[in-house]
PDB file of N, CA and C in Angstrom:
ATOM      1  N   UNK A   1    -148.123  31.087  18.505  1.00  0.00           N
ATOM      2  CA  UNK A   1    -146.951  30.568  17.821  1.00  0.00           C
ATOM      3  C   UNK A   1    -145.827  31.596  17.914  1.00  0.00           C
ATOM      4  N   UNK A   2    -144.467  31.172  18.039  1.00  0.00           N
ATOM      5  CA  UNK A   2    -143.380  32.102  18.513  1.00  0.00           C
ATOM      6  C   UNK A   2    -142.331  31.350  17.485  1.00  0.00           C
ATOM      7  N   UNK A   3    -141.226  31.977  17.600  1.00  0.00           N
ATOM      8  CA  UNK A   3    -140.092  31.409  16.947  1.00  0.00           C
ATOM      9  C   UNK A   3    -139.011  31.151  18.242  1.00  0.00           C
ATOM     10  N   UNK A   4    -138.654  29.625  18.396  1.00  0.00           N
ATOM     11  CA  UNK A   4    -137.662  29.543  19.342  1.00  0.00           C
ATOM     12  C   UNK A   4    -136.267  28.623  18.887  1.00  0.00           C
ATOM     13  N   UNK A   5    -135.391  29.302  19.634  1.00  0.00           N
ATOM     14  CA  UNK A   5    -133.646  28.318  19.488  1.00  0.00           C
ATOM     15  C   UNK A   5    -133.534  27.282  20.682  1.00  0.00           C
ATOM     16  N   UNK A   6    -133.365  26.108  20.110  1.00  0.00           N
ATOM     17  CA  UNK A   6    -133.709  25.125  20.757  1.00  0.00           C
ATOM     18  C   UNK A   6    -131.943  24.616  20.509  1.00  0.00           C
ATOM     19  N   UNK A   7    -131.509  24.873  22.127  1.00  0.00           N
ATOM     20  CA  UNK A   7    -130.286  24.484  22.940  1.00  0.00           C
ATOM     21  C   UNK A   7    -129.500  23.713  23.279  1.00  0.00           C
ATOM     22  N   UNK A   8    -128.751  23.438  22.809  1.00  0.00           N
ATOM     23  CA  UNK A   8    -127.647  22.025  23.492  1.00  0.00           C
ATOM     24  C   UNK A   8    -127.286  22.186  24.607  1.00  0.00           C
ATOM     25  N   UNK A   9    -126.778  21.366  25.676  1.00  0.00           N
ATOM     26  CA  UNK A   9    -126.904  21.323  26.847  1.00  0.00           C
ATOM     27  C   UNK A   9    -125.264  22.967  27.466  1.00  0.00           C
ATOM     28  N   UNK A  10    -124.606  22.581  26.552  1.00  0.00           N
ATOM     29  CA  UNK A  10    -123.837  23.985  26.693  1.00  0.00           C
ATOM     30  C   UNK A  10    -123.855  25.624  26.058  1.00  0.00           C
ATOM     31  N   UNK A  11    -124.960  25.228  25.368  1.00  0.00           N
ATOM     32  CA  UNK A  11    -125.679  26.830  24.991  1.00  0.00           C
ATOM     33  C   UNK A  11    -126.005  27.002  23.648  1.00  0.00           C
ATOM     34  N   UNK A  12    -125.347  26.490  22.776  1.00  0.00           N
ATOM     35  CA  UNK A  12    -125.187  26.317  21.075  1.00  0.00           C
ATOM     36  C   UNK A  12    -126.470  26.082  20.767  1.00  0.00           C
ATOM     37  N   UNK A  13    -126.861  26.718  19.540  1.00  0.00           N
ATOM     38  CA  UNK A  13    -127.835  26.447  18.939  1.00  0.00           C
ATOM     39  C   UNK A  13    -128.300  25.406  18.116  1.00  0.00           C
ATOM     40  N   UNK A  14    -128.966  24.373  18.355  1.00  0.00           N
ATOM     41  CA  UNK A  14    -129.137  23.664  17.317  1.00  0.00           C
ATOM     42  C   UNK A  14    -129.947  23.241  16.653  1.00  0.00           C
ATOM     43  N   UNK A  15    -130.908  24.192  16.376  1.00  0.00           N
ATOM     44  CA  UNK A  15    -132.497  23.833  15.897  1.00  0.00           C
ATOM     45  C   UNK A  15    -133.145  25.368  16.137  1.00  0.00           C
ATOM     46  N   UNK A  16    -134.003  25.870  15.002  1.00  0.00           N
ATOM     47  CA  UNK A  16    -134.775  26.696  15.306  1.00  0.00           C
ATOM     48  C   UNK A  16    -135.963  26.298  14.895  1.00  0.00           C
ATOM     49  N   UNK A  17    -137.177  26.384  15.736  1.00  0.00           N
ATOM     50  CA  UNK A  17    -138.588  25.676  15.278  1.00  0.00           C
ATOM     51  C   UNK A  17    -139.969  27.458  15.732  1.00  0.00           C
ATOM     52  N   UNK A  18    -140.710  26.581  14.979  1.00  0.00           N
ATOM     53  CA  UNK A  18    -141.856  27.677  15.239  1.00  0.00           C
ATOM     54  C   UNK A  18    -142.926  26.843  15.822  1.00  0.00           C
ATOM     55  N   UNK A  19    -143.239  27.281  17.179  1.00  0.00           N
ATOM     56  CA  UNK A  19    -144.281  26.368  17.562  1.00  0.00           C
ATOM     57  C   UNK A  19    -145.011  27.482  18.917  1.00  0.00           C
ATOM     58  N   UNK A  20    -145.882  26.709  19.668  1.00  0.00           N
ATOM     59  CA  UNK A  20    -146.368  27.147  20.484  1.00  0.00           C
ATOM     60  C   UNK A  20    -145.606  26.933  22.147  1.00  0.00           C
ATOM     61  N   UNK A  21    -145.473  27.963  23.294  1.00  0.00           N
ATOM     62  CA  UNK A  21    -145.025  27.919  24.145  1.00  0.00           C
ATOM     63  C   UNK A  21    -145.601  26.654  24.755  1.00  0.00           C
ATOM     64  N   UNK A  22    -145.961  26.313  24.726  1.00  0.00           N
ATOM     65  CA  UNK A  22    -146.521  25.105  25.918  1.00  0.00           C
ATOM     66  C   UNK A  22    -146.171  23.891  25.422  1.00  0.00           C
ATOM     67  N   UNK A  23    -146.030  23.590  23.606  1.00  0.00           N
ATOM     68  CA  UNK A  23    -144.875  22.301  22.977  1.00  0.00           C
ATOM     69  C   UNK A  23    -143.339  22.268  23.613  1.00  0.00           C
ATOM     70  N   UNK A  24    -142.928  23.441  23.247  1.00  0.00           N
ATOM     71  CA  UNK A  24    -141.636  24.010  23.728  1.00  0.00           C
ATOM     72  C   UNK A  24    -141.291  23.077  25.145  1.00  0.00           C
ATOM     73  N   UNK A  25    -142.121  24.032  25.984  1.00  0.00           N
ATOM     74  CA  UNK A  25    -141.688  23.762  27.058  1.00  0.00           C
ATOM     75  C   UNK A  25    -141.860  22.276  27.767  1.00  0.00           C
ATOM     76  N   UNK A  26    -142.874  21.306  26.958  1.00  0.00           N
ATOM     77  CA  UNK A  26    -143.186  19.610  27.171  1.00  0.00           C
ATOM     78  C   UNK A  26    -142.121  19.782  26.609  1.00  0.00           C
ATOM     79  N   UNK A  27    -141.403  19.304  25.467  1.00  0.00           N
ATOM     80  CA  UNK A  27    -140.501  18.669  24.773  1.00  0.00           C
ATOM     81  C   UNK A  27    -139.109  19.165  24.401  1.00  0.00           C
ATOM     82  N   UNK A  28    -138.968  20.139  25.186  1.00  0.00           N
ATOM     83  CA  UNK A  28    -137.385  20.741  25.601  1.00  0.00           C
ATOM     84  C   UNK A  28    -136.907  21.432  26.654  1.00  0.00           C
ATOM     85  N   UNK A  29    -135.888  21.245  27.361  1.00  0.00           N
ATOM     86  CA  UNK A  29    -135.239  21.468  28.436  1.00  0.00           C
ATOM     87  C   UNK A  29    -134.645  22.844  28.476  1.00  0.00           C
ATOM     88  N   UNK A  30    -133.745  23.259  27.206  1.00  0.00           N
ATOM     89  CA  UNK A  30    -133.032  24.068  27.129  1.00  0.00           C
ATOM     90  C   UNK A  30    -133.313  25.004  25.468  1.00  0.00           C
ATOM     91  N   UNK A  31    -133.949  26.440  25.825  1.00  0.00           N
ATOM     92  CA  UNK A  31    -134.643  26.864  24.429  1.00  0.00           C
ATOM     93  C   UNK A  31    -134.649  28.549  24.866  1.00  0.00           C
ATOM     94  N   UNK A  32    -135.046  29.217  24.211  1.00  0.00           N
ATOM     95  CA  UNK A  32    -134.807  30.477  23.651  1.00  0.00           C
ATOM     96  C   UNK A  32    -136.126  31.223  22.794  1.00  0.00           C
ATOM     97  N   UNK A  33    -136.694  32.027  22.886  1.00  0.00           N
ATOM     98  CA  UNK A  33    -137.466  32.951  22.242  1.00  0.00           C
ATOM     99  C   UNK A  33    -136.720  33.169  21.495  1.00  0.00           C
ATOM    100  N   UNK A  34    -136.939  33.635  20.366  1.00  0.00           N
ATOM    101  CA  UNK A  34    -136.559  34.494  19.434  1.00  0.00           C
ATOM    102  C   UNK A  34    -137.436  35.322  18.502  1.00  0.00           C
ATOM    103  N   UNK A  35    -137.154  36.707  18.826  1.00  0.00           N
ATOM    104  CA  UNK A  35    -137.994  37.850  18.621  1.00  0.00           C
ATOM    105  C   UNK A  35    -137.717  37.879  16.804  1.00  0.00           C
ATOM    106  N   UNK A  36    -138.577  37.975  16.400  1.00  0.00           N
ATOM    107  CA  UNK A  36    -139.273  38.755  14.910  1.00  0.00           C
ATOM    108  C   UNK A  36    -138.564  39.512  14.870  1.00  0.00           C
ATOM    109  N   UNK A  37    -138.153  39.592  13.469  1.00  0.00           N
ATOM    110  CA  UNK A  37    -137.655  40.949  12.911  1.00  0.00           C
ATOM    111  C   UNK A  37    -138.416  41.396  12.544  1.00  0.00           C
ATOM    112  N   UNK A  38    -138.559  42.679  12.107  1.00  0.00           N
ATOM    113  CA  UNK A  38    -139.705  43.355  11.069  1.00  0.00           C
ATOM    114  C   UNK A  38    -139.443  43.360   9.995  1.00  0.00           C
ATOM    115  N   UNK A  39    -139.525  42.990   8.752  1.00  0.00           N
ATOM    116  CA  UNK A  39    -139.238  42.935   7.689  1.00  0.00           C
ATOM    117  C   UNK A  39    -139.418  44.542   6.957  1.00  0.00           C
ATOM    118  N   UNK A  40    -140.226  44.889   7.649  1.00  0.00           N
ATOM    119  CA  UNK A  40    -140.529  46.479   6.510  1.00  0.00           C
ATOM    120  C   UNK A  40    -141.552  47.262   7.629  1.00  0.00           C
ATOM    121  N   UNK A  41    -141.730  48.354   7.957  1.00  0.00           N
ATOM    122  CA  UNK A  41    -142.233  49.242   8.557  1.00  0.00           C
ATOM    123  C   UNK A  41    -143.285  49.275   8.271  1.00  0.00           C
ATOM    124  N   UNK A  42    -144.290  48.807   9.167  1.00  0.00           N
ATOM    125  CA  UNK A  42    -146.029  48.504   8.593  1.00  0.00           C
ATOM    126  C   UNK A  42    -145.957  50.468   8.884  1.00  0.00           C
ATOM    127  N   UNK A  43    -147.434  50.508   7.396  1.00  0.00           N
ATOM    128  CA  UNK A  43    -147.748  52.302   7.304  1.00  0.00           C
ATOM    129  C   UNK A  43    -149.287  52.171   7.859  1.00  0.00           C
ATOM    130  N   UNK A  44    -149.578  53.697   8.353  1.00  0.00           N
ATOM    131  CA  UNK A  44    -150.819  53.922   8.538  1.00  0.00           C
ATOM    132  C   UNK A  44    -151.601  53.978   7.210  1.00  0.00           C
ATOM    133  N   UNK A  45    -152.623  53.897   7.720  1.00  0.00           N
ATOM    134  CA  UNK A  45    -153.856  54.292   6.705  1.00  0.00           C
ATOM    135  C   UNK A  45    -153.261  55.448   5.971  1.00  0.00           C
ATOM    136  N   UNK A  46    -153.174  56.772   6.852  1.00  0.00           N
ATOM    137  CA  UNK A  46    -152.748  58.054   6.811  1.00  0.00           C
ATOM    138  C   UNK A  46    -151.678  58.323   6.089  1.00  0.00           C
ATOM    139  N   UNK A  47    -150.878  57.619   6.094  1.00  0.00           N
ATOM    140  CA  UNK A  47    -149.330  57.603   5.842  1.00  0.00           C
ATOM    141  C   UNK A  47    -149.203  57.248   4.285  1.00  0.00           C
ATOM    142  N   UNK A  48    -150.445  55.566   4.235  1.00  0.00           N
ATOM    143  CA  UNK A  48    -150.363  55.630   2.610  1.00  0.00           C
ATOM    144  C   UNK A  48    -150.692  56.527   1.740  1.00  0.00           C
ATOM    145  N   UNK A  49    -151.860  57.119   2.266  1.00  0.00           N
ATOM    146  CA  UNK A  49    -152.897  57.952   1.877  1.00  0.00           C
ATOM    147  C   UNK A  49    -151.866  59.551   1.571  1.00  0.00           C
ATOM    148  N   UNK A  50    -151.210  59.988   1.987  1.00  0.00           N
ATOM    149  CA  UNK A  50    -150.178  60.721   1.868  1.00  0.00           C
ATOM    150  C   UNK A  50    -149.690  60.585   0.984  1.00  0.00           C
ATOM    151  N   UNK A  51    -148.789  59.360   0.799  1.00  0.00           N
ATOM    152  CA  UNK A  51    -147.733  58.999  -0.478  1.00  0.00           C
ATOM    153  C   UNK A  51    -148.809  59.040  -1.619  1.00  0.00           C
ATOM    154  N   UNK A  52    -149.956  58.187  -1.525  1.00  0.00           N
ATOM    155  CA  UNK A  52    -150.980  58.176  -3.158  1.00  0.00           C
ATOM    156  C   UNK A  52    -151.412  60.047  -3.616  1.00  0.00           C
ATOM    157  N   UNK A  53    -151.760  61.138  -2.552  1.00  0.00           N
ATOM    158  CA  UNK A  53    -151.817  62.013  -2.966  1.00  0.00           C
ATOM    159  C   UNK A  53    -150.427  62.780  -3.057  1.00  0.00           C
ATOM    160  N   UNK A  54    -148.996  62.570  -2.756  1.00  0.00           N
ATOM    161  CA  UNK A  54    -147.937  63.150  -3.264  1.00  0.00           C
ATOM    162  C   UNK A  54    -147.870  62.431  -4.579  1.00  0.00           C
ATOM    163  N   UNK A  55    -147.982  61.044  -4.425  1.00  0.00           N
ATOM    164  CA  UNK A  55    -148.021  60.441  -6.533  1.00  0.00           C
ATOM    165  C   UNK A  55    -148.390  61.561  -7.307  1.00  0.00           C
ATOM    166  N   UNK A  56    -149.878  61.570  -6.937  1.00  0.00           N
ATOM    167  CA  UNK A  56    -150.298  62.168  -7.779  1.00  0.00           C
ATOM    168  C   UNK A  56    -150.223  63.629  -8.112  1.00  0.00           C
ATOM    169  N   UNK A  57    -149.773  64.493  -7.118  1.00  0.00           N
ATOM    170  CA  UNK A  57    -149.184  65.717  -7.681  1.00  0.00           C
ATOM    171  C   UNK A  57    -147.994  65.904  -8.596  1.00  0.00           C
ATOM    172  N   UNK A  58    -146.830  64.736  -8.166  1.00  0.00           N
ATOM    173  CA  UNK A  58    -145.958  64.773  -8.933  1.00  0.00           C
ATOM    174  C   UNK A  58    -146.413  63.917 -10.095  1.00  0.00           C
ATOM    175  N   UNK A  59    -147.227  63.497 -10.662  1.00  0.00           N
ATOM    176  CA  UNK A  59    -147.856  62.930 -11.895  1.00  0.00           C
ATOM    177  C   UNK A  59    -148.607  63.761 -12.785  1.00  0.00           C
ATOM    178  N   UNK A  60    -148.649  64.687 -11.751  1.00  0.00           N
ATOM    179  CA  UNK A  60    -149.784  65.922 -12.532  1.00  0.00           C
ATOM    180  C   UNK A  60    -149.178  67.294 -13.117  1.00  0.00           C
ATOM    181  N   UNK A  61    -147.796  67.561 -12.030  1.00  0.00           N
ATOM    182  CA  UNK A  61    -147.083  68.330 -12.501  1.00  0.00           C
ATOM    183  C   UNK A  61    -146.507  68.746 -13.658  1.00  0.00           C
ATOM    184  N   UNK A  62    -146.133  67.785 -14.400  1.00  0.00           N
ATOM    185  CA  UNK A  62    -145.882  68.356 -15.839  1.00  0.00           C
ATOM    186  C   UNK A  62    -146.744  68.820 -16.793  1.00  0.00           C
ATOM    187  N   UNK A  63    -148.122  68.097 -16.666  1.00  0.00           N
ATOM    188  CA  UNK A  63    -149.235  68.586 -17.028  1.00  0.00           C
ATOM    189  C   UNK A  63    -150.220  70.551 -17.068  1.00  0.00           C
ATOM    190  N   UNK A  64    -149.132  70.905 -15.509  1.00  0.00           N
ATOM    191  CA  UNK A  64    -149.543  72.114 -14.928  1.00  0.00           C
ATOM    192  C   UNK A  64    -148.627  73.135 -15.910  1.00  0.00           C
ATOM    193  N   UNK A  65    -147.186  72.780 -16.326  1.00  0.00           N
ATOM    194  CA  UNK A  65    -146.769  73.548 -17.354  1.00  0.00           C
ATOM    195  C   UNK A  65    -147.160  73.474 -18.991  1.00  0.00           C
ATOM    196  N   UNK A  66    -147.951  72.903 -19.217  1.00  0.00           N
ATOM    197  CA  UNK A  66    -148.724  73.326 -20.940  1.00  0.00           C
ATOM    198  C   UNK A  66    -149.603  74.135 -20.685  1.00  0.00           C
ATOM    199  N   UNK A  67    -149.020  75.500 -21.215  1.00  0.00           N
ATOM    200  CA  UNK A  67    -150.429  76.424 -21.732  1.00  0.00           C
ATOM    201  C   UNK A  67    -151.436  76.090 -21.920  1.00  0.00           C
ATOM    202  N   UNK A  68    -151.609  75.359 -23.032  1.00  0.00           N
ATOM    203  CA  UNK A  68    -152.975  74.749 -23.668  1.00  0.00           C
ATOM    204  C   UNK A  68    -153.048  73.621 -23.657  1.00  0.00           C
ATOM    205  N   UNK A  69    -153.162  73.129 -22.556  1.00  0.00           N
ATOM    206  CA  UNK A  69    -153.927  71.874 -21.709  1.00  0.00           C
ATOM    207  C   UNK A  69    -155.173  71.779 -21.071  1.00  0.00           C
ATOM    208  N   UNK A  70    -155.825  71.110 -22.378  1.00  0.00           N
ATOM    209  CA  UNK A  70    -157.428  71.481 -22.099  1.00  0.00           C
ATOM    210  C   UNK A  70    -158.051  71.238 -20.672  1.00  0.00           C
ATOM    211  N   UNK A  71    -157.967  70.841 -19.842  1.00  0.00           N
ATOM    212  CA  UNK A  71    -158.220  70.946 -18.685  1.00  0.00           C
ATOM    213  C   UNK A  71    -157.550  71.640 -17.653  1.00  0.00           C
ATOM    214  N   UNK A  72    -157.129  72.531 -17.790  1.00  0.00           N
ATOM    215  CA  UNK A  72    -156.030  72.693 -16.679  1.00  0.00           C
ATOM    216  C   UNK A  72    -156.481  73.579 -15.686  1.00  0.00           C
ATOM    217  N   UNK A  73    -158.000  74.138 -15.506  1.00  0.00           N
ATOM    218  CA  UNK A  73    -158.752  74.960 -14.755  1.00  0.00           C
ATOM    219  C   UNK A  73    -159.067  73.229 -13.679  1.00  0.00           C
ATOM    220  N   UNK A  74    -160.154  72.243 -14.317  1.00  0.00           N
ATOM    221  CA  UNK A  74    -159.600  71.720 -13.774  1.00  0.00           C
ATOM    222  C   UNK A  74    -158.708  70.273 -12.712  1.00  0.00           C
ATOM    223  N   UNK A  75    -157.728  70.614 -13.555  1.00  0.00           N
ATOM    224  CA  UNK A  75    -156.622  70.145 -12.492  1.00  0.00           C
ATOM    225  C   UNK A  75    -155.999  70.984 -11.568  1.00  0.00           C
ATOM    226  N   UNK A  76    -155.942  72.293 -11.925  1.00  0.00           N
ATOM    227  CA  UNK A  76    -155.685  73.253 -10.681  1.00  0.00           C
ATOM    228  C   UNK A  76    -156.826  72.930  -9.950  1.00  0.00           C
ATOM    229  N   UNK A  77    -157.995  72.806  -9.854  1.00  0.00           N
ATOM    230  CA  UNK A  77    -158.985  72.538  -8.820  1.00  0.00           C
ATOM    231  C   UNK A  77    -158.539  71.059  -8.044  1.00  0.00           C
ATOM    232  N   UNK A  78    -158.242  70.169  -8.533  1.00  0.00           N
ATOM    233  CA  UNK A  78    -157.873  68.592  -8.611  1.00  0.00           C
ATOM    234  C   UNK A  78    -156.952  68.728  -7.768  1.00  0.00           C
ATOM    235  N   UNK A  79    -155.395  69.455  -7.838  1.00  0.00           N
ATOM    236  CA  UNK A  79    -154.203  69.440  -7.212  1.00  0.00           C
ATOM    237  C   UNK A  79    -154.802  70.016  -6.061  1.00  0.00           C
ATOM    238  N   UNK A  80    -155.494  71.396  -6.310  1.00  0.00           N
ATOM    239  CA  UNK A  80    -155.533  72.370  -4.966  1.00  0.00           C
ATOM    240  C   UNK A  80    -156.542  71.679  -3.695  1.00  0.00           C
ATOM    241  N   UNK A  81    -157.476  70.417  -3.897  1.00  0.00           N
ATOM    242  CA  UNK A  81    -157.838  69.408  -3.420  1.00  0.00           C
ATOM    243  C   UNK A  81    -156.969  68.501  -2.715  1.00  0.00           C
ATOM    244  N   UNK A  82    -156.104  67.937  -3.421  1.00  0.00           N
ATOM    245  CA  UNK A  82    -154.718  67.346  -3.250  1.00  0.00           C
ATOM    246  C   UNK A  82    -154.146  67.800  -1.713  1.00  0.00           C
ATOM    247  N   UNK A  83    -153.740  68.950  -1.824  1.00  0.00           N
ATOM    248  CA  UNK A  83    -153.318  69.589  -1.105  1.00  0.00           C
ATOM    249  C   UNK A  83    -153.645  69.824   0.158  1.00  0.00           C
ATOM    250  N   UNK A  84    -155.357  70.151  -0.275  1.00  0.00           N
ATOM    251  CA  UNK A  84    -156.380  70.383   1.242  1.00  0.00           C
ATOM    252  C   UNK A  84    -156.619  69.253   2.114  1.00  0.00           C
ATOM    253  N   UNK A  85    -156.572  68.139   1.081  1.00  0.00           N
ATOM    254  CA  UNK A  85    -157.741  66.909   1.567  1.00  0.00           C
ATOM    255  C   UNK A  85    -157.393  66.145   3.009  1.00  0.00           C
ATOM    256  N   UNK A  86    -155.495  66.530   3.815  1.00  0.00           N
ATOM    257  CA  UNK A  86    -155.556  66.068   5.012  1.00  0.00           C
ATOM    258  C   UNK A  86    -155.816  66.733   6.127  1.00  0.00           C
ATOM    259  N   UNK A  87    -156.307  68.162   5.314  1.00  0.00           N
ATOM    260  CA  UNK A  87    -157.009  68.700   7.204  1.00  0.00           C
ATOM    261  C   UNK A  87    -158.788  68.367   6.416  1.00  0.00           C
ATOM    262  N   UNK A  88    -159.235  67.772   5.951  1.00  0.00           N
ATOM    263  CA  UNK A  88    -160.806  67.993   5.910  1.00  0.00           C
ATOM    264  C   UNK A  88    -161.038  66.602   6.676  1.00  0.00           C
ATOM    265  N   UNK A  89    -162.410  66.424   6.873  1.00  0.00           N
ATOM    266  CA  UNK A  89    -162.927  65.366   7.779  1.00  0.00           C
ATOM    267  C   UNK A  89    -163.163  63.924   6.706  1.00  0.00           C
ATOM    268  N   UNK A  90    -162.814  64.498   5.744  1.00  0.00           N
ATOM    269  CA  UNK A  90    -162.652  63.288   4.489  1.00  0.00           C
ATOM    270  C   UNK A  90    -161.402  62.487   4.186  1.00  0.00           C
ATOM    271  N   UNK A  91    -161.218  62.832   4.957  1.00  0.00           N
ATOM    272  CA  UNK A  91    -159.557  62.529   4.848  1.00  0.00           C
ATOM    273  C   UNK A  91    -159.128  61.229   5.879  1.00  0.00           C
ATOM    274  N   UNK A  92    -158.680  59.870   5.948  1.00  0.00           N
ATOM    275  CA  UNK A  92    -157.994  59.332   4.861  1.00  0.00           C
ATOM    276  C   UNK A  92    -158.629  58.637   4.038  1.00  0.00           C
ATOM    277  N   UNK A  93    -160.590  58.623   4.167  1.00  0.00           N
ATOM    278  CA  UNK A  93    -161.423  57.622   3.553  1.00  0.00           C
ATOM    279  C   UNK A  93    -161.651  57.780   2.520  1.00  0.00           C
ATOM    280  N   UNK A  94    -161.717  59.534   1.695  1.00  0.00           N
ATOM    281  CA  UNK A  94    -162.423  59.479   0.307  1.00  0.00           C
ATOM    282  C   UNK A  94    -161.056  60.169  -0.289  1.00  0.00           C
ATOM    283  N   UNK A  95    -160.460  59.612  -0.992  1.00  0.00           N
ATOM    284  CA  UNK A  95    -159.999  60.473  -2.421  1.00  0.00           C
ATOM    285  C   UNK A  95    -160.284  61.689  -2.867  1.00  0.00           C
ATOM    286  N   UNK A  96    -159.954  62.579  -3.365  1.00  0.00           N
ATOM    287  CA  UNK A  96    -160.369  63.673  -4.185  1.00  0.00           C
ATOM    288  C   UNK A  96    -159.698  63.154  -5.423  1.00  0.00           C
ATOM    289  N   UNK A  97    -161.258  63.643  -6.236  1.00  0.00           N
ATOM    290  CA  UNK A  97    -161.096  63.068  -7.653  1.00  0.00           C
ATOM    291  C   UNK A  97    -160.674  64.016  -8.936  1.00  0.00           C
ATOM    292  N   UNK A  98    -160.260  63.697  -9.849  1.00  0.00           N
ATOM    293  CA  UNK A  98    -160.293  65.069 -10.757  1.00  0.00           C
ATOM    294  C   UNK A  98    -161.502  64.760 -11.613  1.00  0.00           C
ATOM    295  N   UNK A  99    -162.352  66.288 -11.763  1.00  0.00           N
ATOM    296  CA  UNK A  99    -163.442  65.954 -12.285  1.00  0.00           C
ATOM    297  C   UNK A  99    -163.058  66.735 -13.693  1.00  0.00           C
ATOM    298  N   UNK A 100    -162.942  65.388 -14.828  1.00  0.00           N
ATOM    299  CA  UNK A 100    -162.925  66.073 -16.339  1.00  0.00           C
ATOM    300  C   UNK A 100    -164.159  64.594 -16.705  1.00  0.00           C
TER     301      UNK A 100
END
């Protein structure tokens, strides 16, 4: 299935249909492909996996300035995970978790 501009005999457009090349071409003379836009930049695996561990550093960050933030041994372990997890061989399948 394609998207095509289906032609008046002097070039004008007058119909755009979505169908298959081989309808097209039985049942019109004069027609046009018309290419897809992309609506939005498909992401890698990798790429999401990136943005969910930048979330979460900047989610964690304010957390890293209270003194007495009962966990904060760790979430320094948690972030410093964060950080590592795209050169390890775990990386983009498992998460690093914070363990409290």
């Amino acid at each position: 299935m394609a998207r095509f501009e289906i032609l008046s005999e002097n070039g004008e457009v007058e119909n755009t249909i979505v169908a298959s090349l081989s309808f097209v071409e039985a049942n019109y003379t004069n027609f046009r492909e018309v290419e897809e836009p992309t609506k939005w930049p498909v992401k890698t695996k990798e790429e999401e996996e990136r943005e969910w561990r930048d979330s979460e550093l900047t989610r964690t960050d304010s957390l890293m300035l209270l003194s007495d933030y009962p966990y904060k041994e760790q979430l320094t372990a948690y972030r410093q995970a964060l950080r590592d997890w795209p050169a390890t061989e775990d990386f983009p399948d498992t998460r690093p978790t914070l363990g409290i």
